[in-house]
PDB file of N, CA and C in Angstrom:
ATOM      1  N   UNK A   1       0.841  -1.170   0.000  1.00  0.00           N
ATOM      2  CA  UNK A   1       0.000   0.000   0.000  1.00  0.00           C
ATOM      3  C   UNK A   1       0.894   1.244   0.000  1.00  0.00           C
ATOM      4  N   UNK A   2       0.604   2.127  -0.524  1.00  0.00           N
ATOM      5  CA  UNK A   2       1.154   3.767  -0.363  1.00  0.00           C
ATOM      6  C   UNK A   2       0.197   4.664  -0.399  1.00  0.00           C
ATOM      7  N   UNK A   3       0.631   5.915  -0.255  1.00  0.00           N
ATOM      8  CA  UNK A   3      -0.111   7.508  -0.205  1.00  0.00           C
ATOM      9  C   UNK A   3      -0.310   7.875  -1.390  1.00  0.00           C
ATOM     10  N   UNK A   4      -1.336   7.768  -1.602  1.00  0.00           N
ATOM     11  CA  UNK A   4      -1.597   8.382  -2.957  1.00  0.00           C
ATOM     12  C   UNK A   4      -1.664   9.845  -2.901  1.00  0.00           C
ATOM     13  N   UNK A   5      -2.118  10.951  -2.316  1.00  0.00           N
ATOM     14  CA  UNK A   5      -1.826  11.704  -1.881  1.00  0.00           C
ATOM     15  C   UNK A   5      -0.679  12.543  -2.162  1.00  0.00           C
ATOM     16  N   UNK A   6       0.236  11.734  -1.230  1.00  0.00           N
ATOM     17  CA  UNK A   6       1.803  11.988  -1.625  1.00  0.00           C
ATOM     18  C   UNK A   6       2.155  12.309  -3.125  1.00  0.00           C
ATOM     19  N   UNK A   7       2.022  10.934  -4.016  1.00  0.00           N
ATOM     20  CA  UNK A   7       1.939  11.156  -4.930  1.00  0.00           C
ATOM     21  C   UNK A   7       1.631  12.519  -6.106  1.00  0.00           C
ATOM     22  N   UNK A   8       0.665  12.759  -5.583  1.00  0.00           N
ATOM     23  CA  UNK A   8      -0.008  14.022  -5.868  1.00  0.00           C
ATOM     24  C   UNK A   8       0.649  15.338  -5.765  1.00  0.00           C
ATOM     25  N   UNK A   9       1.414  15.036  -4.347  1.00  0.00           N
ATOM     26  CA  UNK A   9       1.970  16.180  -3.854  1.00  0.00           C
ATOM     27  C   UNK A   9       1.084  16.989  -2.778  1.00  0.00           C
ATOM     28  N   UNK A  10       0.048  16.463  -2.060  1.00  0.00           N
ATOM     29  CA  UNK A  10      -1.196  17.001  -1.522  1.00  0.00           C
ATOM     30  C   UNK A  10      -0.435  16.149   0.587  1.00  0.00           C
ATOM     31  N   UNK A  11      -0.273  17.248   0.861  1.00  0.00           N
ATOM     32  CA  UNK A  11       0.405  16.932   2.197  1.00  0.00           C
ATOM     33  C   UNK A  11      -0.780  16.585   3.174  1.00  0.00           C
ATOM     34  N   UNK A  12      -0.945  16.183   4.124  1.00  0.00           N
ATOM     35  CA  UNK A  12      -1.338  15.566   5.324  1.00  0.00           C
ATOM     36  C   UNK A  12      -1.756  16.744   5.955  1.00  0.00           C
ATOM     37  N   UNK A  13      -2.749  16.758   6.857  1.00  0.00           N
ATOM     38  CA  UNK A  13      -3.183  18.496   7.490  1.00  0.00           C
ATOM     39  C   UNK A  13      -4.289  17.782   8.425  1.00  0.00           C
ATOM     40  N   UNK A  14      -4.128  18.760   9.654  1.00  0.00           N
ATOM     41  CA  UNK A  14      -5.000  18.317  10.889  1.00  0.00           C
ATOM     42  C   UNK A  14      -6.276  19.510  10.885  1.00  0.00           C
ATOM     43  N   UNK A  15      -6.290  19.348   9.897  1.00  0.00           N
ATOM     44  CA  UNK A  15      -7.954  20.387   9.862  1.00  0.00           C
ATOM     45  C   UNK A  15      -8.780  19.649   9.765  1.00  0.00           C
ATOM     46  N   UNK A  16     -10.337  20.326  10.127  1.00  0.00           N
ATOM     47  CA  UNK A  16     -11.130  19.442  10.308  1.00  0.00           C
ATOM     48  C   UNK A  16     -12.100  19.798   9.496  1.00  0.00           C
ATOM     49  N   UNK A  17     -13.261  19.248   8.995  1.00  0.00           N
ATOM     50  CA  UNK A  17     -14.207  20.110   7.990  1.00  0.00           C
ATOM     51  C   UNK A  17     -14.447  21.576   8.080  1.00  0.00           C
ATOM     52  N   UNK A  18     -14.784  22.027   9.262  1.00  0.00           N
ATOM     53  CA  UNK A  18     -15.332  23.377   9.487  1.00  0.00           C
ATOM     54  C   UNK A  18     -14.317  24.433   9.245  1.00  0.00           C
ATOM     55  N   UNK A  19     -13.007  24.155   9.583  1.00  0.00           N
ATOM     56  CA  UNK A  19     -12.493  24.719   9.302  1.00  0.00           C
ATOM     57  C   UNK A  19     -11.894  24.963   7.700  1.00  0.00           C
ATOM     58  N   UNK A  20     -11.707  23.776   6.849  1.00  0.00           N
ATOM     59  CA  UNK A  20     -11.882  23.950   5.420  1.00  0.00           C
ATOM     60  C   UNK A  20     -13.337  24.538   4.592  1.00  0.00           C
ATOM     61  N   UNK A  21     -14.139  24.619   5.306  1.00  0.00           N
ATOM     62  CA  UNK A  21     -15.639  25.351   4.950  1.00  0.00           C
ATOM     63  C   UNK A  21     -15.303  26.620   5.207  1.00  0.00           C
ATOM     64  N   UNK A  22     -14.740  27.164   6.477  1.00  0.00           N
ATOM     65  CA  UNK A  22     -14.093  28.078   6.673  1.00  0.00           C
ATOM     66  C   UNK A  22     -13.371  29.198   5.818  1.00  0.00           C
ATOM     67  N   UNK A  23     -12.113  28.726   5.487  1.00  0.00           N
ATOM     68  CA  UNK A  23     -11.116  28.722   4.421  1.00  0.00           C
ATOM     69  C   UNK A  23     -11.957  29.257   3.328  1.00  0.00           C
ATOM     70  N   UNK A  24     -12.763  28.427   2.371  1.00  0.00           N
ATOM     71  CA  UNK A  24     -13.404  28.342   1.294  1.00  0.00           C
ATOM     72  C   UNK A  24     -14.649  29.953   1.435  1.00  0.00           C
ATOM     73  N   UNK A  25     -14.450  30.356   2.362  1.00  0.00           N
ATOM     74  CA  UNK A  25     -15.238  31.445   3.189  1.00  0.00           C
ATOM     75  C   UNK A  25     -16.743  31.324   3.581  1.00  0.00           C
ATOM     76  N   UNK A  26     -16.968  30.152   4.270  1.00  0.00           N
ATOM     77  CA  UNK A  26     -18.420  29.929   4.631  1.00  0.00           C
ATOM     78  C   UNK A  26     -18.613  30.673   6.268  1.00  0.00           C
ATOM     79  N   UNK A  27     -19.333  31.326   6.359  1.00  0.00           N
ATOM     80  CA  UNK A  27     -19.889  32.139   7.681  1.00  0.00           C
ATOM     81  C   UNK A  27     -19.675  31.304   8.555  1.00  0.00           C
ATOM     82  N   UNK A  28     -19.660  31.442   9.673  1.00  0.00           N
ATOM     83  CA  UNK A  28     -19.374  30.646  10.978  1.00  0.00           C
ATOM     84  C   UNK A  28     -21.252  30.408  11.097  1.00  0.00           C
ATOM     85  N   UNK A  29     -22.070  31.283  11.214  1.00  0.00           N
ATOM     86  CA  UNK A  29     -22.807  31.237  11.607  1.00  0.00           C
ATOM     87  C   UNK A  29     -23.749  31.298  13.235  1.00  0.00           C
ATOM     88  N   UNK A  30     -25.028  30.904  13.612  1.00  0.00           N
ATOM     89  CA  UNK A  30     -25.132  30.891  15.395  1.00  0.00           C
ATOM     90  C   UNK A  30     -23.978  30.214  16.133  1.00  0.00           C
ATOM     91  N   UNK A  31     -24.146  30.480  17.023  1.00  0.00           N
ATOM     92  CA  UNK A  31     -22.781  29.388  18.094  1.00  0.00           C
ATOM     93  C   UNK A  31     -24.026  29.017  18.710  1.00  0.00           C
ATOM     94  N   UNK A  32     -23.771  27.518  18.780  1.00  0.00           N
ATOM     95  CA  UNK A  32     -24.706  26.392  19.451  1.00  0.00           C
ATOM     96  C   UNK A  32     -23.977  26.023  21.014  1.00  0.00           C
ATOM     97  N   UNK A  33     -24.888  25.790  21.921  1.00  0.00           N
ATOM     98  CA  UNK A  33     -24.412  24.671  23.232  1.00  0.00           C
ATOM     99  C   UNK A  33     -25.077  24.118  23.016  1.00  0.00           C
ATOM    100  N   UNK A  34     -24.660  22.168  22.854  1.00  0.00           N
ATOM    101  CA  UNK A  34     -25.610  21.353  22.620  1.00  0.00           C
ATOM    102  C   UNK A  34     -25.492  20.179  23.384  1.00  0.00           C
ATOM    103  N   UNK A  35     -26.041  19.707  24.425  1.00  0.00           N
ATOM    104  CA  UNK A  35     -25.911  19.091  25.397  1.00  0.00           C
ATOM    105  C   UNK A  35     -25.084  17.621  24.710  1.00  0.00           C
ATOM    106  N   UNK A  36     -23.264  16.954  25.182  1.00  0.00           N
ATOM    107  CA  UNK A  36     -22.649  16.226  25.255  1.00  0.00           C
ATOM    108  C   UNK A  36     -21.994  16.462  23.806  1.00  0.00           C
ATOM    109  N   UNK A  37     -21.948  17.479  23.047  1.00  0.00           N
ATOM    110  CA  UNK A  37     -21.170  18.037  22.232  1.00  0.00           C
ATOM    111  C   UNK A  37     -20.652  19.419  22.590  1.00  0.00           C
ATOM    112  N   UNK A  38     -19.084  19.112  21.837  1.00  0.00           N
ATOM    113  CA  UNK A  38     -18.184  20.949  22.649  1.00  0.00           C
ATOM    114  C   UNK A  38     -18.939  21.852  21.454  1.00  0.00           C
ATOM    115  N   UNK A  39     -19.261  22.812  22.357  1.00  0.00           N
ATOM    116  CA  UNK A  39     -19.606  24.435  21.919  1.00  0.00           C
ATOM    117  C   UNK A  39     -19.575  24.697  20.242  1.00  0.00           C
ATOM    118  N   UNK A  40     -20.189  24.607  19.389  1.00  0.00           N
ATOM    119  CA  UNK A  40     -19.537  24.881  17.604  1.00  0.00           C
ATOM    120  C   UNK A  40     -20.853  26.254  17.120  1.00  0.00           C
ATOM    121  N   UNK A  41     -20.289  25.926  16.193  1.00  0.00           N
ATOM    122  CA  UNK A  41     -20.839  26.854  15.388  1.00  0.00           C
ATOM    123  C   UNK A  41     -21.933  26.672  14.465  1.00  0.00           C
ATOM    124  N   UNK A  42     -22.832  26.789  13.514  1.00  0.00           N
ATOM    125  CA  UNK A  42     -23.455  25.891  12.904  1.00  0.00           C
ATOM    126  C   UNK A  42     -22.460  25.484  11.328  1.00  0.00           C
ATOM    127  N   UNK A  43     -21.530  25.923  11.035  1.00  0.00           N
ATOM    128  CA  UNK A  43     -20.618  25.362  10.237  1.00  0.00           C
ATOM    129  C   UNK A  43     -19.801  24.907  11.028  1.00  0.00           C
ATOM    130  N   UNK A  44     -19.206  24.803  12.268  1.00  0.00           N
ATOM    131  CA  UNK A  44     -18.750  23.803  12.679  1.00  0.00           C
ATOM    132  C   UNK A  44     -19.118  22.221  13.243  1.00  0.00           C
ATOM    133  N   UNK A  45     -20.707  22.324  13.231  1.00  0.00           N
ATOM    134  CA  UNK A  45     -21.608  21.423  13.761  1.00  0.00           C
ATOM    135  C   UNK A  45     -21.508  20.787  12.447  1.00  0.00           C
ATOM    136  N   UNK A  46     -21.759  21.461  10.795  1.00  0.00           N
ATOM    137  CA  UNK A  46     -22.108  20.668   9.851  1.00  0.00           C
ATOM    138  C   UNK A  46     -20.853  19.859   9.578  1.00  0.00           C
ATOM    139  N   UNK A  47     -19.280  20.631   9.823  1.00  0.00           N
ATOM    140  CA  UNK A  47     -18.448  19.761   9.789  1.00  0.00           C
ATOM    141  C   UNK A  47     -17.902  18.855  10.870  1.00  0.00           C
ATOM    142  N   UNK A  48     -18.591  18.761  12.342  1.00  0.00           N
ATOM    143  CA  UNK A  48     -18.746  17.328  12.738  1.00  0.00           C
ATOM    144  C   UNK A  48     -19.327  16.484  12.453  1.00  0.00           C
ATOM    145  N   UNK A  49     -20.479  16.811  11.993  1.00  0.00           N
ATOM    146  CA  UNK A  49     -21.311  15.605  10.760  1.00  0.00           C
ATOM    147  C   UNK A  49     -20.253  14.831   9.938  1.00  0.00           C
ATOM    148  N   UNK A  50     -19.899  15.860   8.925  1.00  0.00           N
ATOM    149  CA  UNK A  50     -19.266  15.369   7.660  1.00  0.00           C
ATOM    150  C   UNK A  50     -17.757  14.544   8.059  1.00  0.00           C
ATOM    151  N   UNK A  51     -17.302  14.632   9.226  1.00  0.00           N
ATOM    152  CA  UNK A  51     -16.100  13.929   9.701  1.00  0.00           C
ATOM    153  C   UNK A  51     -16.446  13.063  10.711  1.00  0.00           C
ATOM    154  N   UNK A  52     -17.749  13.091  11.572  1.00  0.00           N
ATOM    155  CA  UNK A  52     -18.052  11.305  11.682  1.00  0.00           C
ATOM    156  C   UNK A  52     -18.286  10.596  10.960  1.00  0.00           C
ATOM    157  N   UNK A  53     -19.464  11.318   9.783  1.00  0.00           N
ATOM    158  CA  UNK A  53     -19.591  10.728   8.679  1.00  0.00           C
ATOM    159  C   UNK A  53     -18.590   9.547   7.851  1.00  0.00           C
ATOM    160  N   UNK A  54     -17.179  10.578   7.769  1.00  0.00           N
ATOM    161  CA  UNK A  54     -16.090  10.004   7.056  1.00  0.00           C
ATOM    162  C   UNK A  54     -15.263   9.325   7.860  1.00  0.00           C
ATOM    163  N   UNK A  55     -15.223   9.255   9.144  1.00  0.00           N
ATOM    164  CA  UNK A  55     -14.860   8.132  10.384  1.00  0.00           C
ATOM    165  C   UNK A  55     -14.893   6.597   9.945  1.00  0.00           C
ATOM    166  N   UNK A  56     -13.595   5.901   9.672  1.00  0.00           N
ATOM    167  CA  UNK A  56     -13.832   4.637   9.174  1.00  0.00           C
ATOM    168  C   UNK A  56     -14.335   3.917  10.219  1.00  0.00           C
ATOM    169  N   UNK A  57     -13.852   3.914  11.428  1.00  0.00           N
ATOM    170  CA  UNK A  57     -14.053   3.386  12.784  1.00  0.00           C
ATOM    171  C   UNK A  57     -15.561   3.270  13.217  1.00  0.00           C
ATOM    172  N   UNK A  58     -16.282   4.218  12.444  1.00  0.00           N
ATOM    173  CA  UNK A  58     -17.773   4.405  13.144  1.00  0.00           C
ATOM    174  C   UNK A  58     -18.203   2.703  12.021  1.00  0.00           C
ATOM    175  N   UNK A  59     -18.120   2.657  10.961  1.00  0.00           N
ATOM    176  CA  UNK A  59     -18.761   1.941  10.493  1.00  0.00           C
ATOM    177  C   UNK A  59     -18.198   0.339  10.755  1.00  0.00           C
ATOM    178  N   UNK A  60     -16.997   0.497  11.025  1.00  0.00           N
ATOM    179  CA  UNK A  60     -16.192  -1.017  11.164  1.00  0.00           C
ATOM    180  C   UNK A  60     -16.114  -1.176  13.092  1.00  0.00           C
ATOM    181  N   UNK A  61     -15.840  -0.325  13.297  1.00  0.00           N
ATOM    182  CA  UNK A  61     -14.991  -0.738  15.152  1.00  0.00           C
ATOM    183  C   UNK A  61     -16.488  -0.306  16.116  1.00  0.00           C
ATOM    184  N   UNK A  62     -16.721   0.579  16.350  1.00  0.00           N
ATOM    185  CA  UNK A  62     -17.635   1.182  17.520  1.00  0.00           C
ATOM    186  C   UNK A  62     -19.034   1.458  16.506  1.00  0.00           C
ATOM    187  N   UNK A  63     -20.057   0.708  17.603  1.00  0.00           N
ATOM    188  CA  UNK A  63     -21.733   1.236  16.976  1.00  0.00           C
ATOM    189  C   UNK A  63     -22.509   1.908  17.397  1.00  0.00           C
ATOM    190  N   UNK A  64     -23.115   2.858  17.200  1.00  0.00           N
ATOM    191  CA  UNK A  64     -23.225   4.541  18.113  1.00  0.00           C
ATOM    192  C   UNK A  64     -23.574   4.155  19.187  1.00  0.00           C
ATOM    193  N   UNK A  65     -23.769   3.293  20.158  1.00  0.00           N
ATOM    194  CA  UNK A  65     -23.970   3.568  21.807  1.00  0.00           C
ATOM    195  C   UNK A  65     -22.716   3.693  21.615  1.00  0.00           C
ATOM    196  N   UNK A  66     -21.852   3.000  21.681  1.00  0.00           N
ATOM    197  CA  UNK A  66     -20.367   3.047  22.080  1.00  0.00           C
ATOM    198  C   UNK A  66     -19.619   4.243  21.572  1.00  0.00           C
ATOM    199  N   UNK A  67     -20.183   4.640  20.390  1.00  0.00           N
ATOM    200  CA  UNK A  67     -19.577   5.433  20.186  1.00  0.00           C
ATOM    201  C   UNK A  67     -20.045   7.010  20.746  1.00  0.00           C
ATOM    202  N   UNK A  68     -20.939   7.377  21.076  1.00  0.00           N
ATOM    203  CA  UNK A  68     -22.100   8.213  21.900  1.00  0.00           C
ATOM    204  C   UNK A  68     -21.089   8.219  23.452  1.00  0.00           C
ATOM    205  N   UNK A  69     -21.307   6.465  24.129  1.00  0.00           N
ATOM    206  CA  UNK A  69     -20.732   6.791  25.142  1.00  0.00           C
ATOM    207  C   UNK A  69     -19.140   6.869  24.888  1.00  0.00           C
ATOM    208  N   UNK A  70     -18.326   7.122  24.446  1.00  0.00           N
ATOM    209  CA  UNK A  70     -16.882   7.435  24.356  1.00  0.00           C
ATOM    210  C   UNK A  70     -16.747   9.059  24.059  1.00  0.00           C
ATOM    211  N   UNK A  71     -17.974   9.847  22.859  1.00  0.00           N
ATOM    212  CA  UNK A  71     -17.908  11.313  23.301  1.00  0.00           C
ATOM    213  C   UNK A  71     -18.046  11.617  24.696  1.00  0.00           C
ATOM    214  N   UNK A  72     -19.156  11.214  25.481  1.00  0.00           N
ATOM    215  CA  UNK A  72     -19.428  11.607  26.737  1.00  0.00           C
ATOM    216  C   UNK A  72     -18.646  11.702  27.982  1.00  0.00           C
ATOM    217  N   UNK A  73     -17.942  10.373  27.776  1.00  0.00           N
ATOM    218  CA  UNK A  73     -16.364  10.049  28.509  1.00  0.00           C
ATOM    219  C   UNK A  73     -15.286  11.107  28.503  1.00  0.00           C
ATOM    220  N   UNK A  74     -15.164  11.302  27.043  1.00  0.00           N
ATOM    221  CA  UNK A  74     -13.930  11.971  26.493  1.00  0.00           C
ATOM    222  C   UNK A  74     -14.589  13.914  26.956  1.00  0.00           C
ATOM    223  N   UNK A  75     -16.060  14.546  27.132  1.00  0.00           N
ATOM    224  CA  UNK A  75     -16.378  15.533  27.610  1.00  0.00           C
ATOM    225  C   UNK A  75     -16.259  15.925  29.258  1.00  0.00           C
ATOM    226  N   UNK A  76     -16.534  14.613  29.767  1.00  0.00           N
ATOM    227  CA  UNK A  76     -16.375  14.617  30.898  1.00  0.00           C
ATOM    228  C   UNK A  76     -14.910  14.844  31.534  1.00  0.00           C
ATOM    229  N   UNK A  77     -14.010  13.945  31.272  1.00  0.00           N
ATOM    230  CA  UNK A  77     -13.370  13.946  31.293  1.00  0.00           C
ATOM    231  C   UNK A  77     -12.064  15.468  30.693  1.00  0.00           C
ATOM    232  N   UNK A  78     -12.341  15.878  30.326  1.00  0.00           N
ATOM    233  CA  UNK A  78     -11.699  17.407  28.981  1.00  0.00           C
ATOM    234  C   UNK A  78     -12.307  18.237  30.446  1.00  0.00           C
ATOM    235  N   UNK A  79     -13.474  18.076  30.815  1.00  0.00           N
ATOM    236  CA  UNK A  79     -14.087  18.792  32.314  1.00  0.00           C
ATOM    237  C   UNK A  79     -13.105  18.449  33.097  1.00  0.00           C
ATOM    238  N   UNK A  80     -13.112  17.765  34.020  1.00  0.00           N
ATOM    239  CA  UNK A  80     -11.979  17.470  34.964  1.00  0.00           C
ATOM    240  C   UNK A  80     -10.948  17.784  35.046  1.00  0.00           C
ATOM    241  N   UNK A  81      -9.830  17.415  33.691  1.00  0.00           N
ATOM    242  CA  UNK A  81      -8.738  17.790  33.465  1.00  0.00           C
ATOM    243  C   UNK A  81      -8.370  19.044  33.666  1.00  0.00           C
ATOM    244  N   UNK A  82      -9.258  20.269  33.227  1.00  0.00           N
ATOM    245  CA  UNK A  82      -9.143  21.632  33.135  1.00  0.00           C
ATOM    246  C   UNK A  82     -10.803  22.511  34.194  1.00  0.00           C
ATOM    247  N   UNK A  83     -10.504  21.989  35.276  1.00  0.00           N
ATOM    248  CA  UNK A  83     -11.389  22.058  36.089  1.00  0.00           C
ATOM    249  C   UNK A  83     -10.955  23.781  36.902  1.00  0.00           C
ATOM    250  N   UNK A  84      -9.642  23.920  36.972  1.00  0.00           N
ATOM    251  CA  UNK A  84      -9.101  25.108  37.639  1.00  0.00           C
ATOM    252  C   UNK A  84      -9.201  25.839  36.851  1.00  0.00           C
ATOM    253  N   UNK A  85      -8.822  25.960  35.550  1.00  0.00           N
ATOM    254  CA  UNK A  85      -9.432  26.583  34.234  1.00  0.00           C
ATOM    255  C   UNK A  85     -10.704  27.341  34.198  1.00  0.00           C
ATOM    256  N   UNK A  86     -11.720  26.249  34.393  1.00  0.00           N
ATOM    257  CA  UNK A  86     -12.994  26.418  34.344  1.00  0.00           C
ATOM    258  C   UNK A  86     -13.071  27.646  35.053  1.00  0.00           C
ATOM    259  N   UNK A  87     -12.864  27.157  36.825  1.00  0.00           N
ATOM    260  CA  UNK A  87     -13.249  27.620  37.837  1.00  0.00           C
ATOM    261  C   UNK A  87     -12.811  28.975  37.850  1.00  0.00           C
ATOM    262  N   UNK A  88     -11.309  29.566  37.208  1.00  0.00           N
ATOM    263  CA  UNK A  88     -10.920  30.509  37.235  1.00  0.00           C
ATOM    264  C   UNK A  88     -11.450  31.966  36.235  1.00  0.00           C
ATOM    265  N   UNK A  89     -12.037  31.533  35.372  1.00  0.00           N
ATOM    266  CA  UNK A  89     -12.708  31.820  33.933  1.00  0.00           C
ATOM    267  C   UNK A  89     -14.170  32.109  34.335  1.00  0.00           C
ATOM    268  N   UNK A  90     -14.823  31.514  35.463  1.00  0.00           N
ATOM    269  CA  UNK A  90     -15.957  31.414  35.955  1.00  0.00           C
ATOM    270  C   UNK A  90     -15.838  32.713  36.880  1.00  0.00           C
ATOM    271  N   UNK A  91     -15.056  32.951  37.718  1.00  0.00           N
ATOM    272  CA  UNK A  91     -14.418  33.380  38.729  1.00  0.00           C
ATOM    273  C   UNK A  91     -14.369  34.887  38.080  1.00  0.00           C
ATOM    274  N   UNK A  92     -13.637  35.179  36.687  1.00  0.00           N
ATOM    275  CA  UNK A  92     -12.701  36.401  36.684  1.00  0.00           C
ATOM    276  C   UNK A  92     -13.823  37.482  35.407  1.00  0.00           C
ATOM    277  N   UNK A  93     -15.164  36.269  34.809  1.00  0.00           N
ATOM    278  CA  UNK A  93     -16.115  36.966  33.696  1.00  0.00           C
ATOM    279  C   UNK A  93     -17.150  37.670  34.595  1.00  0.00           C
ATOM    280  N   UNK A  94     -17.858  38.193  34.094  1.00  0.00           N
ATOM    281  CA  UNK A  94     -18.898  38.739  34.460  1.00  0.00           C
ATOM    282  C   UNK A  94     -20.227  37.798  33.680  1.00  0.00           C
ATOM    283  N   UNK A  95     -20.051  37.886  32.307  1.00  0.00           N
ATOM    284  CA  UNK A  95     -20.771  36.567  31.590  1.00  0.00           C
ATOM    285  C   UNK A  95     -20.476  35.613  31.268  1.00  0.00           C
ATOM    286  N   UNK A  96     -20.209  34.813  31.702  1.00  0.00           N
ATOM    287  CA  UNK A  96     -19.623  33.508  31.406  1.00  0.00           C
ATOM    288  C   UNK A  96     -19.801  32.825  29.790  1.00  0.00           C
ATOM    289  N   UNK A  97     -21.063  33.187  29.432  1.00  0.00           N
ATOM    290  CA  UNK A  97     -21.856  32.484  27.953  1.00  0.00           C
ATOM    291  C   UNK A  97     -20.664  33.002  27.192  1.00  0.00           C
ATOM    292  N   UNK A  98     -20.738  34.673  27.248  1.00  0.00           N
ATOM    293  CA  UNK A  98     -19.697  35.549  26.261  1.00  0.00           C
ATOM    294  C   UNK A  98     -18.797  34.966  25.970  1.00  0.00           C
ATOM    295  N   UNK A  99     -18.291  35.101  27.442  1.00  0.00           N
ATOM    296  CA  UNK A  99     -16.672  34.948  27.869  1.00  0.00           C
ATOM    297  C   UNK A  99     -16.231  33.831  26.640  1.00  0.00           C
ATOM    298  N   UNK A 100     -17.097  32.401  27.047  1.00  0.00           N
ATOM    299  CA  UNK A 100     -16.953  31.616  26.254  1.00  0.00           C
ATOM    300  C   UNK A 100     -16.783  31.502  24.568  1.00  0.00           C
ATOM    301  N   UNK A 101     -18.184  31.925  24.214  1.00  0.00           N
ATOM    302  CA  UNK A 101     -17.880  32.572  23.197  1.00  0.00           C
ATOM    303  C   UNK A 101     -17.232  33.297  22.272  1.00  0.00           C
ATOM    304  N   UNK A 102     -17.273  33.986  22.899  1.00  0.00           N
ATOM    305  CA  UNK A 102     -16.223  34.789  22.405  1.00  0.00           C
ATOM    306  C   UNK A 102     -14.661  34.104  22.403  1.00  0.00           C
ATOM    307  N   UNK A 103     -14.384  33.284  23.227  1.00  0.00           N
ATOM    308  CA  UNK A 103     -13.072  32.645  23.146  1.00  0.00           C
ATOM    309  C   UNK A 103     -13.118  31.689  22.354  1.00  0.00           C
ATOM    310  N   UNK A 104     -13.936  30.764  21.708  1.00  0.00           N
ATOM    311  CA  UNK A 104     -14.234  29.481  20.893  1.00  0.00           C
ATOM    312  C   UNK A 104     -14.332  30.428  19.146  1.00  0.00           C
ATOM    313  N   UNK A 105     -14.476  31.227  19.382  1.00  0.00           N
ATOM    314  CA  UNK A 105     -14.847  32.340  18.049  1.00  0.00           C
ATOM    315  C   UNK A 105     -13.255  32.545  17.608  1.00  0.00           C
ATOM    316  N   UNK A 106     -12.772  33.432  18.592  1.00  0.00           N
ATOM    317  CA  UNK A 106     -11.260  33.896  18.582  1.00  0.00           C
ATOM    318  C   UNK A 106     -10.721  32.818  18.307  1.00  0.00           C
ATOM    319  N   UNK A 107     -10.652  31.326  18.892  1.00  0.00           N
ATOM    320  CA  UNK A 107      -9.865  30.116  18.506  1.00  0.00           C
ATOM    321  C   UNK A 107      -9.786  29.658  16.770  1.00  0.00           C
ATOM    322  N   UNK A 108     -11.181  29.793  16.680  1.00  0.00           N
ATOM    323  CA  UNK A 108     -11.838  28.841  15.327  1.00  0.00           C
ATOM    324  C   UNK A 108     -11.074  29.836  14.491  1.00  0.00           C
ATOM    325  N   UNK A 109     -11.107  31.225  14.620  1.00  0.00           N
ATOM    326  CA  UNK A 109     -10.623  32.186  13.486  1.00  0.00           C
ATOM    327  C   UNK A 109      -9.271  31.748  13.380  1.00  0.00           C
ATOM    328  N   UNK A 110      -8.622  31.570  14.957  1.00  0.00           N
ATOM    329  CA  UNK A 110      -6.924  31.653  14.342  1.00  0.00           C
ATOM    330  C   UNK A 110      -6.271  30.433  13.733  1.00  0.00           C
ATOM    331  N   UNK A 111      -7.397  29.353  13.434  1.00  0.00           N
ATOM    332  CA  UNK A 111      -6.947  27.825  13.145  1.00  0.00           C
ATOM    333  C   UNK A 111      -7.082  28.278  12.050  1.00  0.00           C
ATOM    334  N   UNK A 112      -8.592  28.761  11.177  1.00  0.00           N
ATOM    335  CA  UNK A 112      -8.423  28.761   9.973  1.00  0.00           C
ATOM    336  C   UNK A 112      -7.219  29.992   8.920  1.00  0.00           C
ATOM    337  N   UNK A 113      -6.844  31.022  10.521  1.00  0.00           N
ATOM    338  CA  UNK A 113      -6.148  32.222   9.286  1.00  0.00           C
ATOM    339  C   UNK A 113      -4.958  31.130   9.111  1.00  0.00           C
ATOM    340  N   UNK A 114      -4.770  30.150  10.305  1.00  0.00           N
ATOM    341  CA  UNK A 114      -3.073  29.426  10.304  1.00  0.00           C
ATOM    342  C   UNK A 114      -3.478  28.419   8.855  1.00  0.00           C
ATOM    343  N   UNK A 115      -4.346  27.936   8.891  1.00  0.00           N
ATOM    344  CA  UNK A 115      -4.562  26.834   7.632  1.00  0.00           C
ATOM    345  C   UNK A 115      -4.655  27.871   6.429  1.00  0.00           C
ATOM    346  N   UNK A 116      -5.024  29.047   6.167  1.00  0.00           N
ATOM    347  CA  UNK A 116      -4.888  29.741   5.114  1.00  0.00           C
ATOM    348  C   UNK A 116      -3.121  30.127   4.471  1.00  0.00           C
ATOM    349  N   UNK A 117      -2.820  29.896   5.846  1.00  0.00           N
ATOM    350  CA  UNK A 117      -1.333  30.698   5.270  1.00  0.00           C
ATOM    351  C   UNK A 117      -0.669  29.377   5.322  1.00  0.00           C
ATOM    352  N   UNK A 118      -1.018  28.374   5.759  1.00  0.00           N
ATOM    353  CA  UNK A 118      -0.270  26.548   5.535  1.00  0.00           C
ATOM    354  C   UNK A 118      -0.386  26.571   4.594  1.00  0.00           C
ATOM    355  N   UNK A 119      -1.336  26.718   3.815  1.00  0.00           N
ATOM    356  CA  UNK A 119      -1.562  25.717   2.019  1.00  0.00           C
ATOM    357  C   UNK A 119      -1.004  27.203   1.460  1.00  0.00           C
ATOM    358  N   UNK A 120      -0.557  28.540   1.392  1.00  0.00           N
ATOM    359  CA  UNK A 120      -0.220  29.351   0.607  1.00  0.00           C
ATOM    360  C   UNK A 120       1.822  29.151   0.286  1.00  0.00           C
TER     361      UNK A 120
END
């Protein structure tokens, strides 16, 4: 087997749909909280679709309970880990929703300006 890819000349990249929807200049759109999914956007929601979708693992290894309960694990858990985080962020906003917001906004932008200037 090989990279076809390679071949091509088309390199390897840790972007994820939303952010190539992004790129291509699609609106971010509402910002969603959606209970046992992290915070997105509604173009970032459509590109968690389109990349479970394309998840080989969903159709061969794990069948959505399992795979349902391993997001939930992996949220819970992302909680815990960064629990002083939380608490401190909770602690230092006045709105917390914003605060958030506004920081998941600022993130998503600087992944896609960095993936704009990767492929240039």
């Amino acid at each position: 087997m090989f990279d076809v890819a390679k071949v091509f000349g088309v390199e390897a990249s840790e972007a994820d749909t939303g952010q190539t929807l992004g790129r291509y200049g699609v609106r971010p759109g509402p910002y969603l909280v959606l209970p046992f999914l992290p915070p997105l956007t509604a173009r970032d929601g459509i590109g968690f679709v389109v990349d479970t979708a394309l998840n080989p693992f969903n159709y061969v290894i794990f069948p959505f309970a399992a795979l349902a309960g391993t997001a939930v694990g992996k949220r819970v858990d992302e909680r815990a880990l960064n629990l002083d985080l939380y608490e401190n962020v909770e602690e230092s906003t006045v709105d917390l929703y914003s605060a958030v917001r506004n920081g998941y906004l600022q993130q998503r932008q600087k992944m896609i300006d960095d993936l704009r200037l990767e492929i240039r």
